[in-house]
C-alpha atoms as a PDB file:
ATOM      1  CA  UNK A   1      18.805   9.670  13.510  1.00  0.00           C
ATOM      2  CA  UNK A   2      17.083   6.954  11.638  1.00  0.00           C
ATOM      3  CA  UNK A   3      13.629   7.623  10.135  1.00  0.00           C
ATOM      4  CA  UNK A   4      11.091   4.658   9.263  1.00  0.00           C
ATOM      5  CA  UNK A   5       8.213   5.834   7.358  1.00  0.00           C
ATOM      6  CA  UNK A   6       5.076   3.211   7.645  1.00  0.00           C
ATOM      7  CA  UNK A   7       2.402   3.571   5.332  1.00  0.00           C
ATOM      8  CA  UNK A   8      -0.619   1.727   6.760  1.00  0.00           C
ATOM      9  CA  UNK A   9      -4.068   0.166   4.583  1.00  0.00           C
ATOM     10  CA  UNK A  10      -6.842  -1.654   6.087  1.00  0.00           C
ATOM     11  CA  UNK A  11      -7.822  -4.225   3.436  1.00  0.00           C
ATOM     12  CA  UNK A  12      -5.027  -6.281   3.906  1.00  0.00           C
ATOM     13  CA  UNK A  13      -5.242  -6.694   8.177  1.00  0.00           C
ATOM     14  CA  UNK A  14      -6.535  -9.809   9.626  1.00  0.00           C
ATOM     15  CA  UNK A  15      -9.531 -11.440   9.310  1.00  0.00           C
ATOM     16  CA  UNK A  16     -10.919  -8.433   7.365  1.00  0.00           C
ATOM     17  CA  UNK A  17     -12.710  -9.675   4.320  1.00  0.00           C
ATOM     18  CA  UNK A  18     -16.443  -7.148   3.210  1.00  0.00           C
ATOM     19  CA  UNK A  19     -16.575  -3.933   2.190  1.00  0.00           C
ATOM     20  CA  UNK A  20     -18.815  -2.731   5.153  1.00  0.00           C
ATOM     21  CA  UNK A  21     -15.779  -3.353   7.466  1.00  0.00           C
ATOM     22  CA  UNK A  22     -13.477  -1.189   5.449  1.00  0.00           C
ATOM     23  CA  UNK A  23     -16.325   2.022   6.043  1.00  0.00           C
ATOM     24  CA  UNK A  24     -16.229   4.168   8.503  1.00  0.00           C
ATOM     25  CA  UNK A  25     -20.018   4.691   7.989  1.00  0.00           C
ATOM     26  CA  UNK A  26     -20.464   1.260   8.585  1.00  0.00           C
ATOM     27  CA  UNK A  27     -21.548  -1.014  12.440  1.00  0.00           C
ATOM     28  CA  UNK A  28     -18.734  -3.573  11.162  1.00  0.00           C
ATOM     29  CA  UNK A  29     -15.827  -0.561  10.701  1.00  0.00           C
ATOM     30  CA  UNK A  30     -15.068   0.016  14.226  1.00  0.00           C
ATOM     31  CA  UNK A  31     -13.352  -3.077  15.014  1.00  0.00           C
ATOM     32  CA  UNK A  32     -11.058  -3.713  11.842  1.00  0.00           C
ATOM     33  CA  UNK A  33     -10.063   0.175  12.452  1.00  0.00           C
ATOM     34  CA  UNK A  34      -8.789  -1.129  15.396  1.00  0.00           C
ATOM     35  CA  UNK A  35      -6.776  -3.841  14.239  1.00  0.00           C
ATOM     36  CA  UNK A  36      -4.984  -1.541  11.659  1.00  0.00           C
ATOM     37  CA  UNK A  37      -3.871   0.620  14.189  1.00  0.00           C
ATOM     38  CA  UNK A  38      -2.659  -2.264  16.046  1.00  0.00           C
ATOM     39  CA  UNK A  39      -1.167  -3.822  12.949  1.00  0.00           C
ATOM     40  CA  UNK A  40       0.478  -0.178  12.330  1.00  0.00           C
ATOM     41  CA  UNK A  41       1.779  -0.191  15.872  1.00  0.00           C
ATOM     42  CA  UNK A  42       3.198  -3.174  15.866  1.00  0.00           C
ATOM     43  CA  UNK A  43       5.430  -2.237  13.277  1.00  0.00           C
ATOM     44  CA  UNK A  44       6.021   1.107  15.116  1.00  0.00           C
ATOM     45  CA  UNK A  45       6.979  -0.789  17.939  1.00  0.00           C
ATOM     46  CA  UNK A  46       9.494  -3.296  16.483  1.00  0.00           C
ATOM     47  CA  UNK A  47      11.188  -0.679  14.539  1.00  0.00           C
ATOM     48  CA  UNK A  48      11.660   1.373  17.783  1.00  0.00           C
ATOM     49  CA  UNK A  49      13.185  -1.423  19.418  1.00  0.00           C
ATOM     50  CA  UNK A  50      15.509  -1.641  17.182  1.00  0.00           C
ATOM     51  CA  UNK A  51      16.409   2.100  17.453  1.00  0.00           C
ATOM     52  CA  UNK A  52      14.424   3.860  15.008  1.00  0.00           C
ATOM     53  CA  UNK A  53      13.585   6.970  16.605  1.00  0.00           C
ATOM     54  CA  UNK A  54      11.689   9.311  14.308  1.00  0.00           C
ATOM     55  CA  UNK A  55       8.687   7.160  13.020  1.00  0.00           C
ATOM     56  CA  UNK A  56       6.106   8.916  10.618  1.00  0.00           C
ATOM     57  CA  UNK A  57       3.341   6.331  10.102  1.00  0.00           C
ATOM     58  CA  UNK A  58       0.946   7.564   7.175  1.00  0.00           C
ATOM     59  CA  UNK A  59      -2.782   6.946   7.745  1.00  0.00           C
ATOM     60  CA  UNK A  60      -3.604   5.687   3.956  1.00  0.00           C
ATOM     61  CA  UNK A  61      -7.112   4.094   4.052  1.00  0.00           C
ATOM     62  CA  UNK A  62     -10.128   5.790   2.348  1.00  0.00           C
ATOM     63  CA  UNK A  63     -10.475   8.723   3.962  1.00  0.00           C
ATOM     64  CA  UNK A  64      -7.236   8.774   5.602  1.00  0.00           C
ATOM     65  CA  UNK A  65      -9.092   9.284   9.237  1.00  0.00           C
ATOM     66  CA  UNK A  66      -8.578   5.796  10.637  1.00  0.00           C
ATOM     67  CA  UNK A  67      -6.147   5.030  13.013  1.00  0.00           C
ATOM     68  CA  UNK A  68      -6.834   4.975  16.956  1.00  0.00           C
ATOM     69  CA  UNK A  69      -4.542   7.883  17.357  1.00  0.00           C
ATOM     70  CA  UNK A  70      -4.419   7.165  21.433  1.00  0.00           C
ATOM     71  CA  UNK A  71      -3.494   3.741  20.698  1.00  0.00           C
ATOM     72  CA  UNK A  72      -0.522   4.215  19.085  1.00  0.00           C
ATOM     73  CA  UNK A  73       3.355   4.643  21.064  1.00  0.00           C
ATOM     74  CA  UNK A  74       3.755   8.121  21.657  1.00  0.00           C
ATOM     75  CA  UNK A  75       7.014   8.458  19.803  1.00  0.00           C
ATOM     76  CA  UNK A  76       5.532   7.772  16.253  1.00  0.00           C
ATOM     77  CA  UNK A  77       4.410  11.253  14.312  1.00  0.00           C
ATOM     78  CA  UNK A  78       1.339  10.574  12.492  1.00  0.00           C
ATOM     79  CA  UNK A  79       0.273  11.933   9.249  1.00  0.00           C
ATOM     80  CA  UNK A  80      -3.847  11.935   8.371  1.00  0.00           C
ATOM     81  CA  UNK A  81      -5.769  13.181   5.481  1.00  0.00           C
ATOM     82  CA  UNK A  82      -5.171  13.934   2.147  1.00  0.00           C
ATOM     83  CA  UNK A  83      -2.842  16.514   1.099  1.00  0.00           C
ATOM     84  CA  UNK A  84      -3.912  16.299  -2.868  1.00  0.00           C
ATOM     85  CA  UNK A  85      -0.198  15.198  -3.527  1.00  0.00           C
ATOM     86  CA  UNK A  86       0.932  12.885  -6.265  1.00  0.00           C
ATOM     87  CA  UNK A  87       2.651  10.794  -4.002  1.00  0.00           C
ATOM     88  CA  UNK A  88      -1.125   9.982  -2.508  1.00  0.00           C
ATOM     89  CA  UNK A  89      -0.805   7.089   0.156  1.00  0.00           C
ATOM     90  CA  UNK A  90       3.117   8.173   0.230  1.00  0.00           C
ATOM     91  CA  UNK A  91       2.874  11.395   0.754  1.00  0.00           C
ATOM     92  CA  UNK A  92       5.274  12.627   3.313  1.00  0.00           C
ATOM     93  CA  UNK A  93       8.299  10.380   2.344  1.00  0.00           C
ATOM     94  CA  UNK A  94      11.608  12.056   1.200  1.00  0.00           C
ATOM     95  CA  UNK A  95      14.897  10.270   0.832  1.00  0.00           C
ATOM     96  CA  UNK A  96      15.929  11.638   4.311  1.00  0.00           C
ATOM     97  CA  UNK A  97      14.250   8.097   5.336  1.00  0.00           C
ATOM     98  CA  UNK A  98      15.975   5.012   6.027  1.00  0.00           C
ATOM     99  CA  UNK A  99      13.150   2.582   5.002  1.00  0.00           C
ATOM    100  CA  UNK A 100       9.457   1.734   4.668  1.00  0.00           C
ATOM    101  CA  UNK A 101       7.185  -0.635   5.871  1.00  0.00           C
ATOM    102  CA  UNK A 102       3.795  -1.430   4.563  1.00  0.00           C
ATOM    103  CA  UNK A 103       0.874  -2.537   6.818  1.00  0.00           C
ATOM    104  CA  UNK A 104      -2.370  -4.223   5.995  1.00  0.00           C
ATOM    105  CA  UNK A 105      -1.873  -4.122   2.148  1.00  0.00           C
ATOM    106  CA  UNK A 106      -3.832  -5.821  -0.520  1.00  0.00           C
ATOM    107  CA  UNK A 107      -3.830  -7.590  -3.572  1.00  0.00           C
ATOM    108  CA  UNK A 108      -4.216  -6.085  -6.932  1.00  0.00           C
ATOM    109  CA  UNK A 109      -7.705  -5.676  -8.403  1.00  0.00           C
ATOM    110  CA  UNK A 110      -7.883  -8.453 -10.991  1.00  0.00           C
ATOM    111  CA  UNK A 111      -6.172 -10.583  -8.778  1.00  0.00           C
ATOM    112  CA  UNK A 112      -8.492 -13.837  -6.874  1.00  0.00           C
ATOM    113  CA  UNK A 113      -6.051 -13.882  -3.633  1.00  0.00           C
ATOM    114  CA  UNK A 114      -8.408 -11.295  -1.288  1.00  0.00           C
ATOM    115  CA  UNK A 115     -12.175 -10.669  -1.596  1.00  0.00           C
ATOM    116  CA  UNK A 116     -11.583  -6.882  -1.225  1.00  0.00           C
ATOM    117  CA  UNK A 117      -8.719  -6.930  -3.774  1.00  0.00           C
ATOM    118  CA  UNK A 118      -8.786  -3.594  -6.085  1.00  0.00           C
ATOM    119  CA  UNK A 119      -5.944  -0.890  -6.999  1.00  0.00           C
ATOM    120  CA  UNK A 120      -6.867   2.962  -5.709  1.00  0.00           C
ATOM    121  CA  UNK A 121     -10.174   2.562  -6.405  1.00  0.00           C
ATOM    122  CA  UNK A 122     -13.302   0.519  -6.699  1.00  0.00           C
ATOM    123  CA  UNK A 123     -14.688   2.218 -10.502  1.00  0.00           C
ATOM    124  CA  UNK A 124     -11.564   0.620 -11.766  1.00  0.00           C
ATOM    125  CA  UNK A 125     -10.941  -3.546 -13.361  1.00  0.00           C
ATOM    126  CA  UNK A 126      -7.476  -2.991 -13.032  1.00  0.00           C
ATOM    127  CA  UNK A 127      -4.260  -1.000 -13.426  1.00  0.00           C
ATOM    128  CA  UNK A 128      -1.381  -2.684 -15.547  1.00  0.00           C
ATOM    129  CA  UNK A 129       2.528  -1.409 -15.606  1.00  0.00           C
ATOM    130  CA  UNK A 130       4.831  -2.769 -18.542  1.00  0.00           C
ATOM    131  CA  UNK A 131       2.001  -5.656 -19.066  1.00  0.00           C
ATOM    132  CA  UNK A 132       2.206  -6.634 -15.666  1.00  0.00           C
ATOM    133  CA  UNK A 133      -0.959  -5.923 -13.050  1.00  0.00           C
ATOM    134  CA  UNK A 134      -0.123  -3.070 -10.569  1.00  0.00           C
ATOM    135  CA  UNK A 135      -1.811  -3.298  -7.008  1.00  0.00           C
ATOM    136  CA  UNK A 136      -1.379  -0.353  -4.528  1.00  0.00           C
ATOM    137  CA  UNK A 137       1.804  -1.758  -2.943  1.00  0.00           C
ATOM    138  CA  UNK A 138       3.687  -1.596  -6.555  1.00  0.00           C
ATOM    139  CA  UNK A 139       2.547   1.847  -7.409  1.00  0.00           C
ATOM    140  CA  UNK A 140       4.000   2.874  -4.054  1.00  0.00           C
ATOM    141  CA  UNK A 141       6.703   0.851  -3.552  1.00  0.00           C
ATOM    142  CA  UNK A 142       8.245   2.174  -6.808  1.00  0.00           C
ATOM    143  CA  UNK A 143       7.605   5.567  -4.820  1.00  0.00           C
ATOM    144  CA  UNK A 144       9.794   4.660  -2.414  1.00  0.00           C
ATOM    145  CA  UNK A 145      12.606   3.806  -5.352  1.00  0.00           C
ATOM    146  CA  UNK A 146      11.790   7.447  -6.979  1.00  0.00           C
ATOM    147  CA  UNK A 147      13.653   8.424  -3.170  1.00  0.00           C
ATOM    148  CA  UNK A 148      16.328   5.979  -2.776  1.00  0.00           C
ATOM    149  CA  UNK A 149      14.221   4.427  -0.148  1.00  0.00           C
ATOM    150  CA  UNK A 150      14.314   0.695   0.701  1.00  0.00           C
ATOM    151  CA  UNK A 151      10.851  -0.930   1.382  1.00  0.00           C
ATOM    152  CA  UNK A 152      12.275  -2.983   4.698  1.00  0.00           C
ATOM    153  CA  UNK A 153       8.629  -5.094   5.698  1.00  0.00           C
ATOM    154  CA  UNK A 154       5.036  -5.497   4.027  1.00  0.00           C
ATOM    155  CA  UNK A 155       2.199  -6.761   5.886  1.00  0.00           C
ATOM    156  CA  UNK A 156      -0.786  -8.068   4.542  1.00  0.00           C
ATOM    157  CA  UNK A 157      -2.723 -10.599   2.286  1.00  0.00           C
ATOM    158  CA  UNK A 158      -0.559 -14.039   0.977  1.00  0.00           C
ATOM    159  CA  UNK A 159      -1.311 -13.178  -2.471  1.00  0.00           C
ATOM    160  CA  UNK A 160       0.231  -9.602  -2.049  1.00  0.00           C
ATOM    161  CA  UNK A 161       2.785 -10.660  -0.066  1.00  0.00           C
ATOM    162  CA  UNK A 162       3.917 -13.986  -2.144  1.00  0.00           C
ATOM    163  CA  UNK A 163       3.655 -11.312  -4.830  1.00  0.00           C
ATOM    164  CA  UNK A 164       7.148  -9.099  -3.177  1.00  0.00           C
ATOM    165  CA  UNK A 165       8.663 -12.156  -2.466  1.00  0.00           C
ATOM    166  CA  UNK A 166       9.147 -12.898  -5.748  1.00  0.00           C
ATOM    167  CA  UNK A 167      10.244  -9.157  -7.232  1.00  0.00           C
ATOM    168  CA  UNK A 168      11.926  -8.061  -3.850  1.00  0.00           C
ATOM    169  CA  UNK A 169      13.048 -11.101  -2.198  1.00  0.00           C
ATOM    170  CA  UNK A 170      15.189  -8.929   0.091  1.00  0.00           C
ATOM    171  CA  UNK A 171      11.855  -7.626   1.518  1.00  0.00           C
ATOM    172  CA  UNK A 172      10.822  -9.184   4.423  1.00  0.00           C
ATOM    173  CA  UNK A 173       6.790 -10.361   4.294  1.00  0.00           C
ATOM    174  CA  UNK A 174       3.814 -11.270   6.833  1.00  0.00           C
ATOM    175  CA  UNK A 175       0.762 -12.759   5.364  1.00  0.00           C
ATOM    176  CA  UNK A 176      -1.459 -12.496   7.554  1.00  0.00           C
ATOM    177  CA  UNK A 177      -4.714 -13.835   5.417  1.00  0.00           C
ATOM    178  CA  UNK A 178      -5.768 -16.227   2.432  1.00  0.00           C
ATOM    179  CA  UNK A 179      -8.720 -14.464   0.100  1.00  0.00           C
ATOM    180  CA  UNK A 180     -10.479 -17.895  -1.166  1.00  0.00           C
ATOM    181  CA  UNK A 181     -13.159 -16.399  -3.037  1.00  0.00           C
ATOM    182  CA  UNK A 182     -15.648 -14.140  -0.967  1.00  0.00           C
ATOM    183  CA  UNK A 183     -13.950 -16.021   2.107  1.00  0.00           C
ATOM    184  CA  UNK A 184     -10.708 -15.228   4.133  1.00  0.00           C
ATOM    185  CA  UNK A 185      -8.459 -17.604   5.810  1.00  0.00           C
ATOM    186  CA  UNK A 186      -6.780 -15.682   8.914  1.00  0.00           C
ATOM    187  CA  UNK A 187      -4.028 -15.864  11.700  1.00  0.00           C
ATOM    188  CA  UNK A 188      -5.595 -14.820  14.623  1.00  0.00           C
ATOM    189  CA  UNK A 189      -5.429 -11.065  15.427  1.00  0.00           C
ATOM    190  CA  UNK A 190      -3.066 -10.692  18.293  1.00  0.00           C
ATOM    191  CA  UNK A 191      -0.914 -13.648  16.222  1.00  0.00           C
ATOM    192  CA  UNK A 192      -0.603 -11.306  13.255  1.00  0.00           C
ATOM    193  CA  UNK A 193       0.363  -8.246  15.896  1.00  0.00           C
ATOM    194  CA  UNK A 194       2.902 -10.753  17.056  1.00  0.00           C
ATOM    195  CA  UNK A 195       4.623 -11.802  13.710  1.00  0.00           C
ATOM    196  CA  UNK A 196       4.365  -7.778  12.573  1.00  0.00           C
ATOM    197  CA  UNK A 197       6.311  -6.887  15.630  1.00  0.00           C
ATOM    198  CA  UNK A 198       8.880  -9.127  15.598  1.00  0.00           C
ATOM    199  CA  UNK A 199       9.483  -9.060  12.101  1.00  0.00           C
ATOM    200  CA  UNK A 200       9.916  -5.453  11.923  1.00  0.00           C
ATOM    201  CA  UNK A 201      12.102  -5.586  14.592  1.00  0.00           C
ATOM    202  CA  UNK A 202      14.622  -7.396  12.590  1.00  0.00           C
ATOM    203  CA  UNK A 203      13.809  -6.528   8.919  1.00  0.00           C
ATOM    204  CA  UNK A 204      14.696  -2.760   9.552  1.00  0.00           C
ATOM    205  CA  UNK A 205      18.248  -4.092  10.223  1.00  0.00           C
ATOM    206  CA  UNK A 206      18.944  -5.174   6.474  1.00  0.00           C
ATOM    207  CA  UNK A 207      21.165  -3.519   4.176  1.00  0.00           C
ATOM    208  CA  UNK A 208      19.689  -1.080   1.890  1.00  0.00           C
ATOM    209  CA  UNK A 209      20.759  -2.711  -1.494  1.00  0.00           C
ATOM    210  CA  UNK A 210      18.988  -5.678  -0.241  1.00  0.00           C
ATOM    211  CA  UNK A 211      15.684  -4.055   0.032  1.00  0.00           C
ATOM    212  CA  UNK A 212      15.763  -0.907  -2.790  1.00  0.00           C
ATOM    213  CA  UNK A 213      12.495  -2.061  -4.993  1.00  0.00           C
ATOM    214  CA  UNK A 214      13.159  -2.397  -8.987  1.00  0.00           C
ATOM    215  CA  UNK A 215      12.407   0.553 -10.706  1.00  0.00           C
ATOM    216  CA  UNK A 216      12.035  -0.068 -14.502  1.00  0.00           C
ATOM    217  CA  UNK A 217      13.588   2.852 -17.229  1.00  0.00           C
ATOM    218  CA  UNK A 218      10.031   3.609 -18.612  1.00  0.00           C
ATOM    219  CA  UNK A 219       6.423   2.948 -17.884  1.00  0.00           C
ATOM    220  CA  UNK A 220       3.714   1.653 -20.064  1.00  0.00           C
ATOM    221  CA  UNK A 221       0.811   2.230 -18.173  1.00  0.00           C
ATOM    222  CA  UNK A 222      -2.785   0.811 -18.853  1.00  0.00           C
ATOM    223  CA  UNK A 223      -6.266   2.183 -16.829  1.00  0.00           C
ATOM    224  CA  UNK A 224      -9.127  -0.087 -17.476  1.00  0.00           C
ATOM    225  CA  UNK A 225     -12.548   1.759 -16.012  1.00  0.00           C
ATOM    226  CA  UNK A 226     -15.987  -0.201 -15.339  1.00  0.00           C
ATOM    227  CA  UNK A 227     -17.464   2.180 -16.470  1.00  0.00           C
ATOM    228  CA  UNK A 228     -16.739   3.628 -20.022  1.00  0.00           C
ATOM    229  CA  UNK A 229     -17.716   6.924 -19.322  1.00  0.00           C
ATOM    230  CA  UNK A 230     -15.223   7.393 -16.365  1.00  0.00           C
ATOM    231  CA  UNK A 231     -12.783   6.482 -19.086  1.00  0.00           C
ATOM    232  CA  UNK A 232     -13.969   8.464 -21.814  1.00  0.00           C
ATOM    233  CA  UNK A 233     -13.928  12.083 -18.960  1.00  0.00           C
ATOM    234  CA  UNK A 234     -10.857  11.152 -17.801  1.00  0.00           C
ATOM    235  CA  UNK A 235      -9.151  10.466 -21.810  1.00  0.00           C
ATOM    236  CA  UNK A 236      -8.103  14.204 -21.989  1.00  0.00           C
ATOM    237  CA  UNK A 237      -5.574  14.484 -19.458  1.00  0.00           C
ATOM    238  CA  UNK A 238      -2.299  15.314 -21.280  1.00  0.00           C
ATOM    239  CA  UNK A 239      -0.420  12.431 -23.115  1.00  0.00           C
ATOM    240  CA  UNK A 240      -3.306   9.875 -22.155  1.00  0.00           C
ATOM    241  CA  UNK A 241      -4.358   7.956 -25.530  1.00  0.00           C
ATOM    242  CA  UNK A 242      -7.093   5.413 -25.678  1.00  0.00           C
ATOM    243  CA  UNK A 243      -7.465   1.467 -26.171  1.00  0.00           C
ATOM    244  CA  UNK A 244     -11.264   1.069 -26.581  1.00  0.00           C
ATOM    245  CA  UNK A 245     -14.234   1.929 -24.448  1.00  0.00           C
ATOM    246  CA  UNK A 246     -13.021   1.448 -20.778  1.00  0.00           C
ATOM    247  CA  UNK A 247      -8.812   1.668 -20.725  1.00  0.00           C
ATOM    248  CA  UNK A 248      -6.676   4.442 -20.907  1.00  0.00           C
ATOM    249  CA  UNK A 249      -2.733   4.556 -21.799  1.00  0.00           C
ATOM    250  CA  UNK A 250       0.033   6.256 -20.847  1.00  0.00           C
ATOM    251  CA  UNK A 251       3.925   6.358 -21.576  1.00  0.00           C
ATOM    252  CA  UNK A 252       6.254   7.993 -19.784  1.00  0.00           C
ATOM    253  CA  UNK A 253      10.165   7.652 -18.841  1.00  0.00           C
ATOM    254  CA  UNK A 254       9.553   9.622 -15.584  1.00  0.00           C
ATOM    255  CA  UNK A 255       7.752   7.681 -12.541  1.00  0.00           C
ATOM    256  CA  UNK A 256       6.807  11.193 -11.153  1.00  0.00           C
ATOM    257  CA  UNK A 257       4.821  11.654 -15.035  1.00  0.00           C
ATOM    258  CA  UNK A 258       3.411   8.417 -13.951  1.00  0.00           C
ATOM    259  CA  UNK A 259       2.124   9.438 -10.404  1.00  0.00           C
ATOM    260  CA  UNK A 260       1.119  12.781 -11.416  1.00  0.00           C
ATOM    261  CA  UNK A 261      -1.269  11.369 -14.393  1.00  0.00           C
ATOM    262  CA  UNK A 262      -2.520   9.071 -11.988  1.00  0.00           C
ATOM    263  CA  UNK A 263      -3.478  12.142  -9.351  1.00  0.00           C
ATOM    264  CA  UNK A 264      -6.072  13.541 -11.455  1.00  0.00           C
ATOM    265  CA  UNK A 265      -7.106  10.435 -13.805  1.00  0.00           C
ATOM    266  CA  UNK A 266      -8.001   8.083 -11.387  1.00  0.00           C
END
């Protein structure tokens, strides 16, 4: 039986572009929850149609209570909350998967291409692996490369998804929005369900080898707080060394070192 594991975000869905539609304490949440889940279900449902039939789509927004559960196909297995794992917004993957798809991802904070753009959370400038930015979609697609797991689809922002086309061109990518400052450039909603959907449909048909995400030998990892005394609580974690005020550092040869740092620093 082949298993598709979808991980799904909301900052990277259509049209989305302030904070107050990302909360669900918030007038402006109700609708953007909506489009993730249909976003998320699009995916579902092109995978199924190409004969995925054990779908576990992972609920990985803020507090992990978003999707429209009786809006989704009935087939798909759907995993909320968080479990206090270090595999975080991949938590429930294994290698007993055949692929992954990403929905509604974001660019990397310290990147210009989304007005929401940020990595795990909002206290921090930015995240850097091996001198290069991280955003959420790097941290867990090299998750999905700890498992032997190909990352088959992404959905979400152009700057994120130019961003995979160019270190996992096998991936297949559907921007569905343009950050241009505090602005965002969309396709319309049911256009980006559309694209999702049929995408899916075929990219969950490529060869593994074409998709499998680079996973580098070791890990140079750099946390840069806004606030220096976030960095300064969070400097005594095991192995963690500093580089002035606001940034933490971390080496490791082990990705799950990596993750498991990151589940109690950040």
């Amino acid at each position: 039986m082949k298993k598709l594991f979808v991980s799904a975000d909301i900052e990277g869905t259509a049209g989305i572009l302030s904070w107050r539609e990302t909360d669900k304490n918030m007038p402006d949440y109700a609708y953007f929850a909506e489009q993730m889940t249909r976003e998320a279900a699009a995916a579902c449902e092109g995978a199924h149609a190409a004969g995925y039939e054990d779908i576990l789509l992972r609920d990985a927004h803020d507090s992990a209570r978003n999707l429209m559960m009786d809006k989704l196909p009935e087939y798909v297995r759907i995993l909320r909350g968080w479990a206090r794992h270090p595999y975080c917004m991949m938590f429930g993957l294994d290698s007993s998967f055949s692929g992954v798809v990403f929905t509604g991802y974001h660019s990397a904070g310290g990147w210009d291409t989304n007005p929401l753009a940020h990595t795990m959370s909002t206290t921090l400038a930015q995240i850097t692996v091996n001198g290069e930015i991280a955003s959420e979609l790097m941290l867990n697609a090299m998750t999905a490369a700890l498992e032997g797991v190909p990352v088959f689809a992404l959905t979400g922002d152009e700057g994120i998804c130019r961003w995979m086309q160019r270190v996992s061109p096998g991936t297949a990518v559907v921007p569905v929005s343009r950050g241009v400052g505090a602005a965002s450039l969309s396709l319309h909603p049911m256009e980006a369900v559309r694209r999702i959907r049929e995408t899916v449909q075929e990219a969950v048909t490529y060869k593994k080898e074409d998709c499998l995400f680079p996973l580098p030998d070791r890990f140079h990892v750099k946390i840069t707080f806004k606030d220096h005394a976030l960095a300064f609580s969070r400097s005594f974690y095991p192995g963690v060394t500093t580089d002035g005020a606001h940034t933490l550092v971390f080496d490791s040869t082990d990705y799950r070192d990596v993750l498991r740092m990151m589940h109690f620093v950040l």
